[in-house]
Protein backbone atom coordinates (compact mmCIF):
# COMPACT_ATOMS: atom_id res chain seq x y z
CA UNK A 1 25.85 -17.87 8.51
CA UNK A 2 25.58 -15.17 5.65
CA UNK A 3 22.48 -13.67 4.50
CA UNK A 4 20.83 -14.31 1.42
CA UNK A 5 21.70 -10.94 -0.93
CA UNK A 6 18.88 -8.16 -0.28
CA UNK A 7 16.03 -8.01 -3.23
CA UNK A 8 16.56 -5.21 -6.06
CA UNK A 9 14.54 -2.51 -6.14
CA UNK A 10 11.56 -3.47 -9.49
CA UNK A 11 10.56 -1.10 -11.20
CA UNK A 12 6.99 -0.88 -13.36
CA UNK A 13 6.16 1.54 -15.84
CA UNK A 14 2.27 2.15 -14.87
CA UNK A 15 -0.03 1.14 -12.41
CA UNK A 16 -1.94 -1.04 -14.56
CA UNK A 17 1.49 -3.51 -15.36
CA UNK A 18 2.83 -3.27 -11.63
CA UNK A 19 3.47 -6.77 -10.11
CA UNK A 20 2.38 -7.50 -6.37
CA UNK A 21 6.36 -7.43 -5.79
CA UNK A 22 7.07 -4.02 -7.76
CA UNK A 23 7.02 -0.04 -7.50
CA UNK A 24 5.98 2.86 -8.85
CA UNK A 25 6.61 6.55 -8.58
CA UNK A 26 3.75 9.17 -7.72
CA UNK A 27 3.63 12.45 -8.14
CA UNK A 28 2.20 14.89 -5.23
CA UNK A 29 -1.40 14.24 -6.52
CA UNK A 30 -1.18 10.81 -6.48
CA UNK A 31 -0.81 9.87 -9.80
CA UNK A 32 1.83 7.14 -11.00
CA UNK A 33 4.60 8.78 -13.35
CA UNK A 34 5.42 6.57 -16.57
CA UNK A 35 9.18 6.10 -17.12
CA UNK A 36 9.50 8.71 -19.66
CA UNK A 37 7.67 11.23 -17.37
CA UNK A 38 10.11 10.26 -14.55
CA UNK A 39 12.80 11.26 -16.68
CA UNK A 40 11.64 14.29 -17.62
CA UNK A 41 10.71 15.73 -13.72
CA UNK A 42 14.34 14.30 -12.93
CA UNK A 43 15.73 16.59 -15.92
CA UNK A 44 13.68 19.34 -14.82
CA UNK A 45 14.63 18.53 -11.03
CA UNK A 46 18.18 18.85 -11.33
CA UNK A 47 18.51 21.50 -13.62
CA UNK A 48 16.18 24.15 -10.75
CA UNK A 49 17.85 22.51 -7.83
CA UNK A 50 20.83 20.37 -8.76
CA UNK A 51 19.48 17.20 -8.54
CA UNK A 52 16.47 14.71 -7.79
CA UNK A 53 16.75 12.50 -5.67
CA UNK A 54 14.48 9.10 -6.59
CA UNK A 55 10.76 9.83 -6.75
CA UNK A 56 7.85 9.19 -4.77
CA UNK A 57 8.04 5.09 -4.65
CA UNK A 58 5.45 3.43 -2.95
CA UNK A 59 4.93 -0.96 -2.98
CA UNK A 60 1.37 -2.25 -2.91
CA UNK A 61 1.35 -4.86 -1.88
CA UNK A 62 -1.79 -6.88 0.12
CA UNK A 63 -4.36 -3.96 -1.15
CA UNK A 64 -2.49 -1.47 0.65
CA UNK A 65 1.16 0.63 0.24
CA UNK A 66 3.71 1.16 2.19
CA UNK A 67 5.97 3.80 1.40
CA UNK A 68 9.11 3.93 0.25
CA UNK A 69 10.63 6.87 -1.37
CA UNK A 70 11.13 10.94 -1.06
CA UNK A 71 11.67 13.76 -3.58
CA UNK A 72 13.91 16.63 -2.65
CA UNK A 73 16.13 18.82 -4.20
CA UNK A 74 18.50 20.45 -3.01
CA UNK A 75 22.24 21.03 -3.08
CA UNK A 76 26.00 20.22 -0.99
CA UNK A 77 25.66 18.52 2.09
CA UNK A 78 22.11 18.93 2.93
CA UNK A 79 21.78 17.11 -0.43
CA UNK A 80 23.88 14.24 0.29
CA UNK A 81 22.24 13.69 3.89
CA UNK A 82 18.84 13.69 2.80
CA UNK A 83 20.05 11.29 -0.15
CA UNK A 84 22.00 8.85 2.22
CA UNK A 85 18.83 8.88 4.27
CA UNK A 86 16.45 8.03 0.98
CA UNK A 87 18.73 5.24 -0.23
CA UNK A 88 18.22 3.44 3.81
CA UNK A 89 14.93 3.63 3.30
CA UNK A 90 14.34 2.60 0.02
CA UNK A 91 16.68 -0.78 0.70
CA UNK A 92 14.32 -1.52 3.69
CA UNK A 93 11.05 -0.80 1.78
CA UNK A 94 12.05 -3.55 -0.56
CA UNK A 95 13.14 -5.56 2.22
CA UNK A 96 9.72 -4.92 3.88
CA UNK A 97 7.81 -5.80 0.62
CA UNK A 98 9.94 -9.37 0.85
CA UNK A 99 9.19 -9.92 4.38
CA UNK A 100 12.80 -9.80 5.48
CA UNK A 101 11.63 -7.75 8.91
CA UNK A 102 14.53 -7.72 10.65
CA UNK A 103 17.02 -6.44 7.85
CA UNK A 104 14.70 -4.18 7.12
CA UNK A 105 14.22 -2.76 11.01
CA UNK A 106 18.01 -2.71 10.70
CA UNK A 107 18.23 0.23 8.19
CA UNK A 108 15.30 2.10 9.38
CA UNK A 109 17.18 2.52 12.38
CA UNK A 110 19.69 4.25 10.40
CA UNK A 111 18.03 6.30 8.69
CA UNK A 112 18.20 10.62 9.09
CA UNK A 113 16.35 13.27 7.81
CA UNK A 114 14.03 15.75 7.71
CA UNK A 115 10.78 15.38 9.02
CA UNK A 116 8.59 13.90 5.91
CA UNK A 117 11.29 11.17 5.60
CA UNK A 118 11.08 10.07 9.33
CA UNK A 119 7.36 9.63 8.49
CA UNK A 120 7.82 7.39 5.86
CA UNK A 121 9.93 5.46 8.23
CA UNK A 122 7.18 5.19 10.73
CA UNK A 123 4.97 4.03 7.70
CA UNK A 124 7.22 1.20 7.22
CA UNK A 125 7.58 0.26 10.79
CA UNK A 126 3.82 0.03 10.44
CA UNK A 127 4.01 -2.16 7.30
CA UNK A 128 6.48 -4.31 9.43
CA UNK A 129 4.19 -4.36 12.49
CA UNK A 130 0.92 -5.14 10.20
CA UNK A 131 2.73 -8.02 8.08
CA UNK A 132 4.06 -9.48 11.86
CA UNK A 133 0.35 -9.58 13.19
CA UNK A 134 1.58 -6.50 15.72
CA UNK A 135 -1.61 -4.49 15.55
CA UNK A 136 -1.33 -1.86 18.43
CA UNK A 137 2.41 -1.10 17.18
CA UNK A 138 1.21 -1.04 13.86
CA UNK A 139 -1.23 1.69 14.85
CA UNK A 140 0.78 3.26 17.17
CA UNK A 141 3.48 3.97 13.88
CA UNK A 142 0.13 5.25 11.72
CA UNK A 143 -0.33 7.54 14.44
CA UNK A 144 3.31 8.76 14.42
CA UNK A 145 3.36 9.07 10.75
CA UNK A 146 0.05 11.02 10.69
CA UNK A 147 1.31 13.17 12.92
CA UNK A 148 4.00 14.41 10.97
CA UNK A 149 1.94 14.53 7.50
CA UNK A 150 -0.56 16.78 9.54
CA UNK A 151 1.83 19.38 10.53
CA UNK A 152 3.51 19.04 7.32
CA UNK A 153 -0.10 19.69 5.49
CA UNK A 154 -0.73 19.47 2.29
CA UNK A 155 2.94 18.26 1.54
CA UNK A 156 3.24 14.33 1.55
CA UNK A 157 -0.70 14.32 0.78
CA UNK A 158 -0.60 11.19 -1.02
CA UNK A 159 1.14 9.32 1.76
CA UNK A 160 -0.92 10.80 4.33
CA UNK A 161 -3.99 9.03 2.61
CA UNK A 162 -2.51 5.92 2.01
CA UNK A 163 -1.42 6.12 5.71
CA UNK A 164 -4.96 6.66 6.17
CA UNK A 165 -6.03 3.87 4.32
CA UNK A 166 -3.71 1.20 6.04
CA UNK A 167 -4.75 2.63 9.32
CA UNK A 168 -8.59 1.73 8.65
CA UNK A 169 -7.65 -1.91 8.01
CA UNK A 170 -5.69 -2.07 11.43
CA UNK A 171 -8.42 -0.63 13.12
CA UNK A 172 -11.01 -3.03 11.50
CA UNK A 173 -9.04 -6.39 12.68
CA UNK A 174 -8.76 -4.72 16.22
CA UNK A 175 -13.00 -4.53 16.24
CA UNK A 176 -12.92 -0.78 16.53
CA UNK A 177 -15.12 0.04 13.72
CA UNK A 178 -16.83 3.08 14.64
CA UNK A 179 -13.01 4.64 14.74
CA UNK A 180 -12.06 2.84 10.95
CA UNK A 181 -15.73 4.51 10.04
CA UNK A 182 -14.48 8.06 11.17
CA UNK A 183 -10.87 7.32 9.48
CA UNK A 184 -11.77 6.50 6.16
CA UNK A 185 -13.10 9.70 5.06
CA UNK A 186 -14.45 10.68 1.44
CA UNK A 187 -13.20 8.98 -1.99
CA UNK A 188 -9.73 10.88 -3.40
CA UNK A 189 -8.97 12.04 -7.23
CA UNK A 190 -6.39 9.78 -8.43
CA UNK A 191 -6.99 6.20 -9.80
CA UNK A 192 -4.20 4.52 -7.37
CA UNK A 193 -5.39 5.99 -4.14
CA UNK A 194 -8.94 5.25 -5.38
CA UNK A 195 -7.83 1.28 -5.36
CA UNK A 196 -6.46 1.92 -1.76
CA UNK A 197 -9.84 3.84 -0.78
CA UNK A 198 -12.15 1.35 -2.41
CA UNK A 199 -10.29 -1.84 -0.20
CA UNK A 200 -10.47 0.49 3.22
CA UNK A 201 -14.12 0.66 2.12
CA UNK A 202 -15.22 -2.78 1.61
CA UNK A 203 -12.81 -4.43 4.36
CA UNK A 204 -15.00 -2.32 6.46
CA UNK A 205 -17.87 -3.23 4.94
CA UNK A 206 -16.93 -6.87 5.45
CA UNK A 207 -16.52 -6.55 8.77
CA UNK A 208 -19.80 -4.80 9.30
CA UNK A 209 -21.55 -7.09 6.99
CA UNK A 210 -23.04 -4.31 4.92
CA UNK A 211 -23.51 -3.05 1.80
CA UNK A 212 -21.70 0.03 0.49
CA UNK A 213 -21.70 0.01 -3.07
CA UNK A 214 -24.41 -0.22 -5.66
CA UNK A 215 -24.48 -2.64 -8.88
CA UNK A 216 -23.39 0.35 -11.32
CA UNK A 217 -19.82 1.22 -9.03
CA UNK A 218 -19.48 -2.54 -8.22
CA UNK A 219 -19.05 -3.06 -11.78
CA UNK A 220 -16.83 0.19 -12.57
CA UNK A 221 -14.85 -1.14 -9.34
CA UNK A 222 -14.06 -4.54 -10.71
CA UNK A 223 -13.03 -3.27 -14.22
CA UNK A 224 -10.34 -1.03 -12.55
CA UNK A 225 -9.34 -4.25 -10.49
CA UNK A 226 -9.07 -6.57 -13.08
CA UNK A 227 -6.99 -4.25 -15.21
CA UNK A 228 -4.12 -3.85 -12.06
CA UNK A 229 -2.22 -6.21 -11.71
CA UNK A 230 -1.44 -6.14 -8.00
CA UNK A 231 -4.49 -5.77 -6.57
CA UNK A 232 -5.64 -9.33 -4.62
CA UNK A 233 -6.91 -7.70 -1.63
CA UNK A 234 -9.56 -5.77 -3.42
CA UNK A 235 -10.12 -8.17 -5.70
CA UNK A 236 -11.04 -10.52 -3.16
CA UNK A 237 -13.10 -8.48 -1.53
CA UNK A 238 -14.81 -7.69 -4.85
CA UNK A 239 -15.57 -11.39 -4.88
CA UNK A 240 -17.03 -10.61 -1.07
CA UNK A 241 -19.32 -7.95 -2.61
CA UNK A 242 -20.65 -10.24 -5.49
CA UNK A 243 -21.00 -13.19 -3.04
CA UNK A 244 -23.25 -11.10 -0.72
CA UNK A 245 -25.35 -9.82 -3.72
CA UNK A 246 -26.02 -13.52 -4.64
CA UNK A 247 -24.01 -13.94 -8.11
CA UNK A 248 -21.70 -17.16 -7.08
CA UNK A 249 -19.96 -17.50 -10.56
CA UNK A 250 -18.61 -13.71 -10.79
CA UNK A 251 -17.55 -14.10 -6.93
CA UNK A 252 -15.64 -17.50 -7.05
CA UNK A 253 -14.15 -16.14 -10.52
CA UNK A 254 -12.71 -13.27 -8.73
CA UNK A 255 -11.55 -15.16 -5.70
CA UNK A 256 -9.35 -17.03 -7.95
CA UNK A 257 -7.65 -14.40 -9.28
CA UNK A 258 -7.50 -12.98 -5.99
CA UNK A 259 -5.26 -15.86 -5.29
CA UNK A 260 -2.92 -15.71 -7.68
CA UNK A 261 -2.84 -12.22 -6.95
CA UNK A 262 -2.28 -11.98 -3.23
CA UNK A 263 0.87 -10.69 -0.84
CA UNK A 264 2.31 -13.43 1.43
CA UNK A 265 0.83 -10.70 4.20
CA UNK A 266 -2.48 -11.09 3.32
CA UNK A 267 -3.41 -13.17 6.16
CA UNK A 268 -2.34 -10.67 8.75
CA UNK A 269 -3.21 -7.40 6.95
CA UNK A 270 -6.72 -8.70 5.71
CA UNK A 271 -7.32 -11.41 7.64
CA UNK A 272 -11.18 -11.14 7.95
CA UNK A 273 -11.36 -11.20 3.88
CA UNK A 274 -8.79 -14.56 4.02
CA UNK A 275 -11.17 -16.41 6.93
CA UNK A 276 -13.92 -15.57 4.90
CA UNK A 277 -12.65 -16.75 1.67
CA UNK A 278 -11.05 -19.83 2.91
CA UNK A 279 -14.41 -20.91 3.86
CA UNK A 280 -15.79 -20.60 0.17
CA UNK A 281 -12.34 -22.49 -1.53
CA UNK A 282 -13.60 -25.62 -2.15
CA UNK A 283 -16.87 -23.62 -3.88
CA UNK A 284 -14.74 -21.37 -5.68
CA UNK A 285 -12.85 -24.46 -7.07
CA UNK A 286 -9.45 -23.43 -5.40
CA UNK A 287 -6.99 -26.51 -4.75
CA UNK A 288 -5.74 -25.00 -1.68
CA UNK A 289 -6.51 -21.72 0.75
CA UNK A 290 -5.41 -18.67 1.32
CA UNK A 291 -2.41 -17.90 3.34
């Protein structure tokens, strides 16, 4: 029996516009890179080092990203092995993101390069291992991919905190919050690693049954979330911070466009946010629960 063809690679042009099943390119600070700035680093890229290859790609998925996507430039054969290597991973990334695991294990295996790629393989192993309910693998791969970002410090920063980030929600739905506590560290510049900061945050806080936030940074935090499209993790635990505060009407609102919002994986990767929210559906109005 044939398999179904493998998902295309979606583009979006910002962060604000990008669909739970899309990508977007960061720079090395973290920020996301319009299409016309793309173009212009790709110009400037090639003409320095004779060529670019792709960007730095990254899905989002659930609240959290999984990586998929390298920038080097560089010439020859060194070139085209690091480029044969980026194009692997970037098919299984968007395999990963469609939860077609074993395709997508299938070209990670293949995949060569230098160090910083490898890492971004182990991320995805660990997006494959979170999405499959595989929580000491998946933290076993965080650790492998940390590893390499630490001894390749302060290249890869941006994927070293959204490793980071991922890792504190494993560690949270294994019960080991003192260790997700120590992980999550202080709040970083950019606005997208802010949204995968501010999810780590409060799916700890859930957990803990705490408050971490006050009204003024709620608020600020659920204008950012509203504007992003692909955000249903935080957004539903946005609806977990009003709920807890006592304001029913802005929490069920938010739950239901947390709904429409969420990643098929959400019930692995965030699982204390879906058992808590499947117990408020019927009084946030939603015809069916979260899955």
């Amino acid at each position: 029996m044939s398999r179904p063809p493998a998902p295309s690679l979606q583009l979006a042009n910002d962060l604000r516009s990008a669909g739970p099943l899309e990508f977007v390119y960061l720079d090395k600070r973290g920020r996301v890179l319009s299409r016309g700035a793309r173009r212009l680093r790709s110009a400037a890229h090639a003409a320095l080092g004779g060529g670019i290859v792709g960007g730095l790609v990254v899905i989002f998925g659930a609240g959290v990203l999984a990586p998929l996507g390298f920038v080097a430039a560089w010439t020859g054969l060194v070139w085209l092995w690091r480029l044969r290597g980026l194009r692997k991973l970037n098919r299984a990334a968007v395999l990963v993101l469609h939860q077609r695991y074993a395709e997508a294990e299938e070209l990670l295996a293949r995949v060569r390069g230098p160090r910083g790629l490898m890492a971004l393989v182990a991320m995805n192993r660990a997006a494959i291992a979170a999405g499959s309910g595989e929580l000491e693998r998946e933290l076993g791969q965080r650790a492998a991919a940390e590893a390499t970002f630490q001894a390749l410090h302060p290249r890869l920063m941006q994927y070293r905190l959204i490793n980071r980030y991922a890792n504190v929600l494993c560690l949270v739905n294994l019960g080991r919050l003192d260790a997700a506590r120590t992980a999550l560290g202080g709040t970083p510049g950019s606005e997208y690693l802010k949204l995968h900061f501010w999810t780590a945050e409060l799916y700890l806080a859930l957990a803990e049954e705490r408050t971490v936030i006050d009204d003024a940074e709620l608020a600020l935090r659920i204008e950012a979330a509203c504007a992003t499209a692909s955000v249903g993790g935080l957004l539903g635990l946005l609806a977990w911070a009003c709920h807890q505060r006592g304001d029913g009407e802005r929490a069920w609102q938010l739950l239901r466009v947390a709904r429409e919002r969420m990643m098929p994986s959400s019930h692995r990767v965030l699982r204390l946010l879906v058992e808590w929210a499947n117990r408020h559906a019927a009084q946030a109005g939603l015809a069916s629960p979260f899955r």
